[in-house]
C-alpha atoms as a PDB file:
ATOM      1  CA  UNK A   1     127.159  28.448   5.986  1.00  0.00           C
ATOM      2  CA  UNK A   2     130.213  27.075   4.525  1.00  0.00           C
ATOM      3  CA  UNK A   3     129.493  23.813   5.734  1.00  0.00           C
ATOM      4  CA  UNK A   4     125.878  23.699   4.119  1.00  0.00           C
ATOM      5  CA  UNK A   5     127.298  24.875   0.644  1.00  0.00           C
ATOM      6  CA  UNK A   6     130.178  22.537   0.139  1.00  0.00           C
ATOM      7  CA  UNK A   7     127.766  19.779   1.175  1.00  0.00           C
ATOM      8  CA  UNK A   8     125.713  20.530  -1.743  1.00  0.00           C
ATOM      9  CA  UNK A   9     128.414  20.021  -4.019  1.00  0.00           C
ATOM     10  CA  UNK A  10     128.699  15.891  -5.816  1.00  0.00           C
ATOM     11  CA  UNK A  11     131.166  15.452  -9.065  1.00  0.00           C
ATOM     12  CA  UNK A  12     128.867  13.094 -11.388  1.00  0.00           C
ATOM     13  CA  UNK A  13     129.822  12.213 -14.925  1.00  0.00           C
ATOM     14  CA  UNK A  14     126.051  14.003 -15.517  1.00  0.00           C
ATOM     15  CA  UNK A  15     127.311  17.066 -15.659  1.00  0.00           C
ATOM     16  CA  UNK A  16     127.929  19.329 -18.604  1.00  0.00           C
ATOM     17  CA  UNK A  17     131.200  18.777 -20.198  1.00  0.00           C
ATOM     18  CA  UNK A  18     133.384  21.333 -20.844  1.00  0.00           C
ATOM     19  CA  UNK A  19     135.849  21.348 -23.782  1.00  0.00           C
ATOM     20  CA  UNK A  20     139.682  21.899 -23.736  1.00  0.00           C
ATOM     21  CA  UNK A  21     141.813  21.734 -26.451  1.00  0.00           C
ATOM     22  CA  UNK A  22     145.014  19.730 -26.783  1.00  0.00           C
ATOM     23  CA  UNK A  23     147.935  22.668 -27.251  1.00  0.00           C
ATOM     24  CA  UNK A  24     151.304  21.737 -26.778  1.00  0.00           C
ATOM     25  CA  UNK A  25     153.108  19.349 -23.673  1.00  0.00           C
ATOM     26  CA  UNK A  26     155.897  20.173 -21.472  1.00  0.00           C
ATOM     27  CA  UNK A  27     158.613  17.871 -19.942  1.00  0.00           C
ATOM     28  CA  UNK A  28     159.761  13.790 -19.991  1.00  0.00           C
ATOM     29  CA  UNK A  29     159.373  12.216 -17.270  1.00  0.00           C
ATOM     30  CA  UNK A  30     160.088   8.388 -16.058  1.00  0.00           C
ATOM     31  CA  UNK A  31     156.770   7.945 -13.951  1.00  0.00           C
ATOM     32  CA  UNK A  32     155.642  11.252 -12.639  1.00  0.00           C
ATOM     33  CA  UNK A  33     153.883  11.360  -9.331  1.00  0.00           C
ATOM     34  CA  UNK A  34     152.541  14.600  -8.812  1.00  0.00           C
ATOM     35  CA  UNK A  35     153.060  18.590 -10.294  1.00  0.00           C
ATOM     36  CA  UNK A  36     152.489  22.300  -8.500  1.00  0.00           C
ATOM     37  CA  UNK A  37     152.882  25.475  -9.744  1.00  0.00           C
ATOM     38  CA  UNK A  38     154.045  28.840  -7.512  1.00  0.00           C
ATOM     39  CA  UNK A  39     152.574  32.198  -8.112  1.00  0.00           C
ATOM     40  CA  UNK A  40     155.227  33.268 -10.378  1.00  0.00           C
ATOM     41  CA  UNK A  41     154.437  30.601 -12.677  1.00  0.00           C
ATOM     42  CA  UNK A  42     156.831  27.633 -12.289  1.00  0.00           C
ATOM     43  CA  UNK A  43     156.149  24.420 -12.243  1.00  0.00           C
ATOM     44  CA  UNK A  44     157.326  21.796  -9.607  1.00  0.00           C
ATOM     45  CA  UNK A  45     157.090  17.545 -10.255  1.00  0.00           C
ATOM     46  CA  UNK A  46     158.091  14.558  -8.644  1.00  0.00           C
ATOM     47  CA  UNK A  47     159.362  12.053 -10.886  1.00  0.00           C
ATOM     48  CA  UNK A  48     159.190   8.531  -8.681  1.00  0.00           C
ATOM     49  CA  UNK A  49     161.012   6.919 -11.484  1.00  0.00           C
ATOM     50  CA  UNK A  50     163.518   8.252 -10.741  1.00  0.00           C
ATOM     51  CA  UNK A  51     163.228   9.790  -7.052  1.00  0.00           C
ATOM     52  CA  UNK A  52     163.864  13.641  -8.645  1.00  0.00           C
ATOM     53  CA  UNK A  53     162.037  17.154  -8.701  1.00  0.00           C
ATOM     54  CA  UNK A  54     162.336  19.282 -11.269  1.00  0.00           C
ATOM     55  CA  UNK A  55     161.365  23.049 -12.426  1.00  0.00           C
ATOM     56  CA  UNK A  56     160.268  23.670 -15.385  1.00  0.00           C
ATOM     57  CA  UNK A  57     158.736  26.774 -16.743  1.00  0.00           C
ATOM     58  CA  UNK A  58     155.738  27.310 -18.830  1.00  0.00           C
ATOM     59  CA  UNK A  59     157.246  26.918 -21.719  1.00  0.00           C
ATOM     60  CA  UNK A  60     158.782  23.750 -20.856  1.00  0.00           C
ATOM     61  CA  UNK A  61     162.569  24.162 -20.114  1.00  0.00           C
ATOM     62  CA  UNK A  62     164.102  22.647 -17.280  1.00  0.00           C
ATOM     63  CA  UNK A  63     165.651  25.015 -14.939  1.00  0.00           C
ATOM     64  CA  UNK A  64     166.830  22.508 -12.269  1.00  0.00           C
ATOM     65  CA  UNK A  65     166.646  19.013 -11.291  1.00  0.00           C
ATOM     66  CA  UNK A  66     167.493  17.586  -7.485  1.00  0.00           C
ATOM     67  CA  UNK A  67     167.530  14.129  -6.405  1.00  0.00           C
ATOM     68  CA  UNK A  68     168.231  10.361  -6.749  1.00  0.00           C
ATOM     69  CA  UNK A  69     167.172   7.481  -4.635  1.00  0.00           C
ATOM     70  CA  UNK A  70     168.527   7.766  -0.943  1.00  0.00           C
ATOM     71  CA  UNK A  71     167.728   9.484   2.795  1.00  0.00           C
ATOM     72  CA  UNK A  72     170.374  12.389   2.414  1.00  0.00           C
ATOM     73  CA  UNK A  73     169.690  15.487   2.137  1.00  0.00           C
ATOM     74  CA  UNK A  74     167.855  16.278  -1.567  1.00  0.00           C
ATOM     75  CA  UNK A  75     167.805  12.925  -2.058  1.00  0.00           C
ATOM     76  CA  UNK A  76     164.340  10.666  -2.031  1.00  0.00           C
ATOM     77  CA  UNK A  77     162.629   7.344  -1.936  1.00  0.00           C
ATOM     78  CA  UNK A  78     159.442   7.660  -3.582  1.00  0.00           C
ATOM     79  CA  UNK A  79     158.989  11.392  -3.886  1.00  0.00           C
ATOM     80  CA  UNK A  80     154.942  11.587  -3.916  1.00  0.00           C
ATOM     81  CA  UNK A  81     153.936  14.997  -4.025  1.00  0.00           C
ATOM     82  CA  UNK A  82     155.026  18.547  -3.918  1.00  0.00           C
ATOM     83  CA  UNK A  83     153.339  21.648  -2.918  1.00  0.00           C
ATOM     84  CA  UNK A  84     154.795  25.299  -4.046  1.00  0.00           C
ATOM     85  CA  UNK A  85     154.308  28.678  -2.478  1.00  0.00           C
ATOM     86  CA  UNK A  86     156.079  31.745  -3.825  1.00  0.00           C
ATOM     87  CA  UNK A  87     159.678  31.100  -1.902  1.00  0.00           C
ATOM     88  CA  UNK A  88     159.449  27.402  -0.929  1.00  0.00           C
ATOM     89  CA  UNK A  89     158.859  24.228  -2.066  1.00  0.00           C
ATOM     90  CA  UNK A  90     157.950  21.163  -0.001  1.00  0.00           C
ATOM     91  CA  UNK A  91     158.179  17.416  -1.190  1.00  0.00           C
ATOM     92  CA  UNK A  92     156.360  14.328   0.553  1.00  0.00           C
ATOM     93  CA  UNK A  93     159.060  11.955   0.461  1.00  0.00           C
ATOM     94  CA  UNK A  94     157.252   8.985   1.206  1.00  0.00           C
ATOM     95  CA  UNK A  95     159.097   6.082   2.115  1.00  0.00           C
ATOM     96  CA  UNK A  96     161.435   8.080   4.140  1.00  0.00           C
ATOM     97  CA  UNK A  97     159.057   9.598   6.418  1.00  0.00           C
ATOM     98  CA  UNK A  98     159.699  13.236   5.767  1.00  0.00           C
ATOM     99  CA  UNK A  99     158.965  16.182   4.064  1.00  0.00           C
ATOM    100  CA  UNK A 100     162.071  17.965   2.872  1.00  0.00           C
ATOM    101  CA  UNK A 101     161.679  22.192   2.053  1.00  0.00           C
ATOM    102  CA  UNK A 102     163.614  23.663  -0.211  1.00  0.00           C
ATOM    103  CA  UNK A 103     163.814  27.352  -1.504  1.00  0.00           C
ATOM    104  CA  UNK A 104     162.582  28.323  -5.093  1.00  0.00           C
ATOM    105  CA  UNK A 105     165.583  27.401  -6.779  1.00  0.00           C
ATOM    106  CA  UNK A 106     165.649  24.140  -4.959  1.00  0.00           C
ATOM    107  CA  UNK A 107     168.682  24.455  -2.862  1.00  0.00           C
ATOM    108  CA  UNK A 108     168.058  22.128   0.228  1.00  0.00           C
ATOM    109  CA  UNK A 109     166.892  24.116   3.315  1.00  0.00           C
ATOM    110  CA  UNK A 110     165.692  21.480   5.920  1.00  0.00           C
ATOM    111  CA  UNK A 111     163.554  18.547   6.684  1.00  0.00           C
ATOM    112  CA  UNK A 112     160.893  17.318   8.891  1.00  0.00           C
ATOM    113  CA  UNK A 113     160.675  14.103  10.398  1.00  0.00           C
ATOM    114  CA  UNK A 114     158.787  12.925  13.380  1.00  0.00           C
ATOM    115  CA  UNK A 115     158.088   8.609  13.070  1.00  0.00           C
ATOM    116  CA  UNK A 116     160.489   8.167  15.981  1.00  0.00           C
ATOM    117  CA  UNK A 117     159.174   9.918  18.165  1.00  0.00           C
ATOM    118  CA  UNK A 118     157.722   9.509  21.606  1.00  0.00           C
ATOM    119  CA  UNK A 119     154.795  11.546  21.554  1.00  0.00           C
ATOM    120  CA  UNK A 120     152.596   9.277  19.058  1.00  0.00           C
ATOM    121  CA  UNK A 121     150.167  12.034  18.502  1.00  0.00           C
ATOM    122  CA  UNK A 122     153.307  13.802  16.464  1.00  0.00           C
ATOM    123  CA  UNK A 123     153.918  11.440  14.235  1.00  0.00           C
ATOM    124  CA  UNK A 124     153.395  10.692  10.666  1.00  0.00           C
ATOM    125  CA  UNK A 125     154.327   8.146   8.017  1.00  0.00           C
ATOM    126  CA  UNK A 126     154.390   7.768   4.265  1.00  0.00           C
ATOM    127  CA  UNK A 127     153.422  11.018   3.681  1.00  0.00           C
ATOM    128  CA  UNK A 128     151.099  11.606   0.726  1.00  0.00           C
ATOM    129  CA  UNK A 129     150.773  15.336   0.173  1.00  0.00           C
ATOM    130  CA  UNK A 130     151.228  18.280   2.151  1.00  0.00           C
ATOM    131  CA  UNK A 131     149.604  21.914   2.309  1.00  0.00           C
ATOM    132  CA  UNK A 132     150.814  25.601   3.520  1.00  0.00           C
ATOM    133  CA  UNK A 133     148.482  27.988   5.113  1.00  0.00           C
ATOM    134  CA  UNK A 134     148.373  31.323   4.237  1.00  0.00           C
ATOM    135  CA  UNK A 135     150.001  31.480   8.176  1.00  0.00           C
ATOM    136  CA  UNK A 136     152.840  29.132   7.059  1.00  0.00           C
ATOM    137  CA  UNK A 137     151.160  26.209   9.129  1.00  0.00           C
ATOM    138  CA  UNK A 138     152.265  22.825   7.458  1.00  0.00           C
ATOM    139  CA  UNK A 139     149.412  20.041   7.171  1.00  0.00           C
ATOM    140  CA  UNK A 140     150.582  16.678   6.253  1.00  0.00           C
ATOM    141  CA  UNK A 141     148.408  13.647   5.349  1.00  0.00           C
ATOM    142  CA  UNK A 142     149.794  11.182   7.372  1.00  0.00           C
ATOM    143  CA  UNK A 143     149.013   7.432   5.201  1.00  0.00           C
ATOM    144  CA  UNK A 144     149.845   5.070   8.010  1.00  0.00           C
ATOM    145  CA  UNK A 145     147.868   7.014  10.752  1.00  0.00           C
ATOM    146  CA  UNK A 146     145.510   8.052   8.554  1.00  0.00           C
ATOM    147  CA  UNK A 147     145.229  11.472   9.502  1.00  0.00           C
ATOM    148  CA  UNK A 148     146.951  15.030   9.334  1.00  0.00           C
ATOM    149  CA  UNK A 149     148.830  16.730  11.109  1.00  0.00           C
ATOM    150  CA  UNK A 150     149.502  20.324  11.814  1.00  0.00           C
ATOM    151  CA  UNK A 151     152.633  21.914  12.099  1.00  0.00           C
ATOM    152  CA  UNK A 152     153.844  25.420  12.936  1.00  0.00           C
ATOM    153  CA  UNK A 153     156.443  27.102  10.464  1.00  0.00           C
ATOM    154  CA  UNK A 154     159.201  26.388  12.819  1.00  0.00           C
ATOM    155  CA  UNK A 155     157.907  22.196  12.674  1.00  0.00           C
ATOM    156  CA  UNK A 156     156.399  22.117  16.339  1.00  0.00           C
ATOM    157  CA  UNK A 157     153.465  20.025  16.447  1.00  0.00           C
ATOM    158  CA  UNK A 158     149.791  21.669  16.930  1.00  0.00           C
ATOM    159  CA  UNK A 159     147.395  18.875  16.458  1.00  0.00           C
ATOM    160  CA  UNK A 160     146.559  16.266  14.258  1.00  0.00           C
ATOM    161  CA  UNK A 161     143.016  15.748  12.687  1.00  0.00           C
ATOM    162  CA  UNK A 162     140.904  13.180  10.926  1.00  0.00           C
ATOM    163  CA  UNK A 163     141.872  10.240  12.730  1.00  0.00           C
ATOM    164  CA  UNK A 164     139.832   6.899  13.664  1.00  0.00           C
ATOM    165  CA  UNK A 165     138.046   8.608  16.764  1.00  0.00           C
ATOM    166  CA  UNK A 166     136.553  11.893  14.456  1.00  0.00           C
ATOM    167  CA  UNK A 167     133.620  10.079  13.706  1.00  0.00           C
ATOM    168  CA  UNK A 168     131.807  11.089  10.422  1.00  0.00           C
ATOM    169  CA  UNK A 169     135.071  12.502   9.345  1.00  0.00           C
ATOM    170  CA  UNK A 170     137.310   9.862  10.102  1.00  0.00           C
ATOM    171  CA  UNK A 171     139.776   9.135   7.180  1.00  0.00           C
ATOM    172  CA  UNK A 172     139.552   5.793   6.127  1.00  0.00           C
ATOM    173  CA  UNK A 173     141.631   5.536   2.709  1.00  0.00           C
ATOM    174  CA  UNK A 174     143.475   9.201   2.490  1.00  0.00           C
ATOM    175  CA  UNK A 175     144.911   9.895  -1.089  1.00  0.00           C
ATOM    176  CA  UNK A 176     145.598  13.318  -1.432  1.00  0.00           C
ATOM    177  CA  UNK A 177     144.906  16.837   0.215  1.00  0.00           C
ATOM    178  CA  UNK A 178     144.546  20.848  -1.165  1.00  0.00           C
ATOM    179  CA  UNK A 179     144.279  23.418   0.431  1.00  0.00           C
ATOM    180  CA  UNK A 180     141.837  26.917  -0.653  1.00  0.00           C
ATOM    181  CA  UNK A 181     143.062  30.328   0.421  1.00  0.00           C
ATOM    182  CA  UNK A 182     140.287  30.417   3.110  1.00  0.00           C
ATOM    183  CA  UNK A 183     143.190  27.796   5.080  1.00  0.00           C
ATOM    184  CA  UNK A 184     140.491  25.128   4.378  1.00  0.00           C
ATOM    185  CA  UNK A 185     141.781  21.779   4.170  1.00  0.00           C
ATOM    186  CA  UNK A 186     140.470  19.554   1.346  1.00  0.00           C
ATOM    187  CA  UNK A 187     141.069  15.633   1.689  1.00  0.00           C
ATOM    188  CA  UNK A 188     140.066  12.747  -0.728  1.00  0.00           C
ATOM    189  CA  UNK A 189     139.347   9.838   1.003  1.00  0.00           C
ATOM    190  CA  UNK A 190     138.124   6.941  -1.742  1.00  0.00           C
ATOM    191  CA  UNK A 191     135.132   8.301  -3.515  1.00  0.00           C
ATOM    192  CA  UNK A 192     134.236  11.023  -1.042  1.00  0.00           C
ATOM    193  CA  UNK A 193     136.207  14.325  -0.312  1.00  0.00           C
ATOM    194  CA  UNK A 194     136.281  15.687   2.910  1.00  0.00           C
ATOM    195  CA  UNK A 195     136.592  19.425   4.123  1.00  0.00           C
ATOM    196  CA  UNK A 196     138.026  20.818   7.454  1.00  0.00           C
ATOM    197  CA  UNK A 197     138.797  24.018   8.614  1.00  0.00           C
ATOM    198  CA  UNK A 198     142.186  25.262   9.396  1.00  0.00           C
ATOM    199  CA  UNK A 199     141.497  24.056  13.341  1.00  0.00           C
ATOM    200  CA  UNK A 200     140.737  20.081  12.722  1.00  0.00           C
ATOM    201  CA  UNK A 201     137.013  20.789  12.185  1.00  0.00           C
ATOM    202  CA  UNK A 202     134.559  18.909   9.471  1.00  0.00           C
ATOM    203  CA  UNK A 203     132.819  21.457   7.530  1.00  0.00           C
ATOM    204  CA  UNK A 204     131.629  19.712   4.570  1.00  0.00           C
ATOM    205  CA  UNK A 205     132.041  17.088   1.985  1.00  0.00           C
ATOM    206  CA  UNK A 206     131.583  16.336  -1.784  1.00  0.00           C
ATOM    207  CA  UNK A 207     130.090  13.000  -3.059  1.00  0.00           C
ATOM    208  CA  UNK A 208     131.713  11.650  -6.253  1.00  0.00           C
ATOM    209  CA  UNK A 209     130.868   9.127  -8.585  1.00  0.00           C
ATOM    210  CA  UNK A 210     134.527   7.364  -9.088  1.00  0.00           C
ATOM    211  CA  UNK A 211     137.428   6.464  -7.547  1.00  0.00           C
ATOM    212  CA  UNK A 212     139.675   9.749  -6.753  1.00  0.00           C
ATOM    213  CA  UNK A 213     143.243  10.322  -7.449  1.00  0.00           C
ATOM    214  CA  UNK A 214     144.289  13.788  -6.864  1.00  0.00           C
ATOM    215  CA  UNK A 215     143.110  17.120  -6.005  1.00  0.00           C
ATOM    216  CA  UNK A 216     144.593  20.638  -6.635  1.00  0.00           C
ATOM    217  CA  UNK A 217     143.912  24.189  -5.678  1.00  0.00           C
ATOM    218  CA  UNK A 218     145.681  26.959  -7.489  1.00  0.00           C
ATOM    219  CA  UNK A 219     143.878  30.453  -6.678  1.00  0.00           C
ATOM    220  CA  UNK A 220     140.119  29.482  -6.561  1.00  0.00           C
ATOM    221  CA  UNK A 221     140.509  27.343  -9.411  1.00  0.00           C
ATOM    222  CA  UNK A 222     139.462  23.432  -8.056  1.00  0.00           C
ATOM    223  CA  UNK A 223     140.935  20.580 -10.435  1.00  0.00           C
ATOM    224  CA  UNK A 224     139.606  16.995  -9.144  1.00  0.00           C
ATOM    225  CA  UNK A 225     140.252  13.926 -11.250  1.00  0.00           C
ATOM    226  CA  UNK A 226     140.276  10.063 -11.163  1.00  0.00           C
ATOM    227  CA  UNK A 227     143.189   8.456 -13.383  1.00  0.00           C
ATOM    228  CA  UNK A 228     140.377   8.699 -16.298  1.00  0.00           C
ATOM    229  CA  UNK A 229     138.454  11.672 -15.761  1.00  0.00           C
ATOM    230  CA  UNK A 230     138.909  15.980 -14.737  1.00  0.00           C
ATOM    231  CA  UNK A 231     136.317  18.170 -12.578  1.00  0.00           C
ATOM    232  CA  UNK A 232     136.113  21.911 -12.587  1.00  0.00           C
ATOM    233  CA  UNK A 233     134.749  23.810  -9.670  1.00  0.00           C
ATOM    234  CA  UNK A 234     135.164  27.825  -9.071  1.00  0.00           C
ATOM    235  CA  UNK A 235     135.410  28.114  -5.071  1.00  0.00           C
ATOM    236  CA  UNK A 236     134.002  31.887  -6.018  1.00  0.00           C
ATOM    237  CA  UNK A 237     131.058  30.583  -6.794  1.00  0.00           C
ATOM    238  CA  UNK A 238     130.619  28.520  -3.087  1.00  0.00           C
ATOM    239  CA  UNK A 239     127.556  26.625  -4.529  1.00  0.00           C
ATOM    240  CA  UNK A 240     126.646  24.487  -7.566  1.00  0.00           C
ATOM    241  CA  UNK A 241     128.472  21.359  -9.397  1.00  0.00           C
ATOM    242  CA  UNK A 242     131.825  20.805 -10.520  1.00  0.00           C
ATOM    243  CA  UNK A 243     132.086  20.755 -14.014  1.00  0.00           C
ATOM    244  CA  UNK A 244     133.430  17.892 -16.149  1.00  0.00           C
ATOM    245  CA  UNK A 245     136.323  18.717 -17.952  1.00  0.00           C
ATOM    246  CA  UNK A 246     136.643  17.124 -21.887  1.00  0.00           C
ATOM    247  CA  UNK A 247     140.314  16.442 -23.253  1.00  0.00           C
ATOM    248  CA  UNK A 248     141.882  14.054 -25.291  1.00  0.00           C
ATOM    249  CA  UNK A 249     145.007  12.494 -24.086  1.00  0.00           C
ATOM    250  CA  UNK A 250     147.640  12.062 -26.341  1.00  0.00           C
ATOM    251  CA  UNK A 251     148.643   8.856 -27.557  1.00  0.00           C
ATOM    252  CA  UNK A 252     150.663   6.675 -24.852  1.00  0.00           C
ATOM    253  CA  UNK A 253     150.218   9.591 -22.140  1.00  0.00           C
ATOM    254  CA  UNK A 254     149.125   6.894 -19.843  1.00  0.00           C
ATOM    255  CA  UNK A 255     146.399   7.705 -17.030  1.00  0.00           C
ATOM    256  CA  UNK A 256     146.044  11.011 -15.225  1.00  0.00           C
ATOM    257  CA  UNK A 257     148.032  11.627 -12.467  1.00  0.00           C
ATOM    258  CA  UNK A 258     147.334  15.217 -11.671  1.00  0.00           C
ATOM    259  CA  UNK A 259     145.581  18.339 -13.088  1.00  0.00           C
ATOM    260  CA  UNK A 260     145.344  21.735 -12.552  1.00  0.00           C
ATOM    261  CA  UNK A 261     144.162  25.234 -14.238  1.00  0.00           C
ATOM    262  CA  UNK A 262     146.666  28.499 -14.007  1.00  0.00           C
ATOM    263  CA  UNK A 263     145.646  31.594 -16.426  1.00  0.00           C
ATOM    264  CA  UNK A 264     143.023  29.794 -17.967  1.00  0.00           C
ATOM    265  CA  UNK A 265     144.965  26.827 -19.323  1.00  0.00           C
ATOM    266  CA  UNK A 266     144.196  23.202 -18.196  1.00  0.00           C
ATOM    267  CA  UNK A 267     147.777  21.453 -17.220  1.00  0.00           C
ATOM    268  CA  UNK A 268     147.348  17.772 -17.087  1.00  0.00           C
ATOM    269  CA  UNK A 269     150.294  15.789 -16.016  1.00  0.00           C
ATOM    270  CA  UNK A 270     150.369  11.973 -16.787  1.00  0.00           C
ATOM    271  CA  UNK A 271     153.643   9.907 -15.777  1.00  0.00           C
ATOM    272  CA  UNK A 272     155.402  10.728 -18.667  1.00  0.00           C
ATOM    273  CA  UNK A 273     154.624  14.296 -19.416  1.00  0.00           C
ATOM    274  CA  UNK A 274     152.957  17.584 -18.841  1.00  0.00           C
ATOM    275  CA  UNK A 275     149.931  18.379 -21.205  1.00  0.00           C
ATOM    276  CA  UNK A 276     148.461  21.723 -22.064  1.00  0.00           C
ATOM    277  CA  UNK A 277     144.909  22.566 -22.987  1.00  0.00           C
ATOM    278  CA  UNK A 278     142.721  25.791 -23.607  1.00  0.00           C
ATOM    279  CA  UNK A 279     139.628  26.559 -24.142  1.00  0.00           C
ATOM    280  CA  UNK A 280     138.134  26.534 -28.158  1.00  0.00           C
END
């Protein structure tokens, strides 16, 4: 059933635009990569300008910053994501091959690396994004594979998915990857997104009419966007068509990096900052 729904589902600039108002912004930022927020309401970005994460809260002070360019420990070369849960926060740190954890304040707690390793069905490179299941599994889009792969929450190995033999749902040009609270896995891959279960499986996909850049999933709130555009989907509903989001940029805000919604406001980030809209 889920398969046939989320099939149904195509973002097109056709559909009915929804307004959101320009309220306030939150943060500076050199060239921001990508933003998450946790439960309690914190918000987590990667700053490739300057290879740092920071937390902010929602009312836009800066609680902690780690980083700088390097492969030591809370240090980062082209920091391209982040992904939050209540207690931990995990960073794709791209050109170094890893994805370091940390707790909720940031304090370093490990990393997880696998490029040298024997086993070639392991590894992973140039990580773009990476997900948490509700059983702590760790999916990571791997870029140079082109694929994901699965880890336990202790970082042994389970699978890996999506790769050049999985026929109609064979990654091709991965960007970035959400997961829903269902432990689906959510994948953008050029104009097309693809859907997979938590075991590997393709369950469904969603047409769009652009180029994609990023993809979030905060509750059963969907935020989809190209560097121009935002779509809206409730996962609640499980059929119909994302909506189109209206906002107006502010001035010098550059192109969209990354959007999401989180008690009903819209947070856009672009490289330099963190914008917040509401409804009228």
């Amino acid at each position: 059933m889920l398969k046939l729904l989320l099939a149904l589902l195509v973002l097109s600039s056709a559909a009915f635009p929804q307004q959101y108002i320009y309220q306030y912004s939150l943060g500076k930022f050199i060239e921001a990569s990508s933003f998450h927020i946790n439960s309690a309401g914190f918000i987590f970005i990667t700053d490739a300008g300057n290879n740092q994460v920071s937390k902010i809260d929602t009312l836009g002070k800066t609680l902690k910053e780690v980083g700088g360019f390097g492969w030591g420990d809370s240090q980062f070369d082209n920091p391209s994501n982040v992904y939050a849960t209540t207690l931990n926060i995990y960073v794709a740190d791209k050109n170094n091959h890893r994805i370091q954890r940390f707790d909720k304040d940031l304090n370093f707690i490990s990393s997880l690396s696998t490029r040298e390793n024997d086993d070639q069905n392991t590894r992973f490179g140039y990580p773009l994004a990476c997900v948490i299941s509700n059983q702590g599994d760790l999916f990571i889009l791997d870029s140079e594979n082109k694929r994901i792969v699965k880890f336990d929450l202790f970082g042994n190995f389970i699978q890996n998915f999506g790769g050049y033999d999985y026929g109609k749902y064979s990654l091709s040009s991965p960007i970035d990857m959400a997961g829903d609270q269902n432990n689906n896995i959510y994948v953008i891959n050029g104009k097309k997104i693809f859907i997979y279960d938590s075991f590997g499986n393709g369950i469904g996909e969603m047409d769009g009419a652009e180029e994609l850049t990023s993809i979030k999933i905060i509750f059963n709130n969907m935020t989809i966007n190209s560097k121009d555009n935002i779509y809206y989907f409730d996962l609640n509903k499980g059929i119909g068509r994302p909506e189109k989001l209206t906002i107006d940029l502010s001035e010098g805000a550059g192109d969209i990096k990354a959007s999401f919604i989180f008690n009903s406001k819209l947070y856009v980030l672009s490289s330099k900052e963190i914008m917040v809209y509401q409804k009228p």
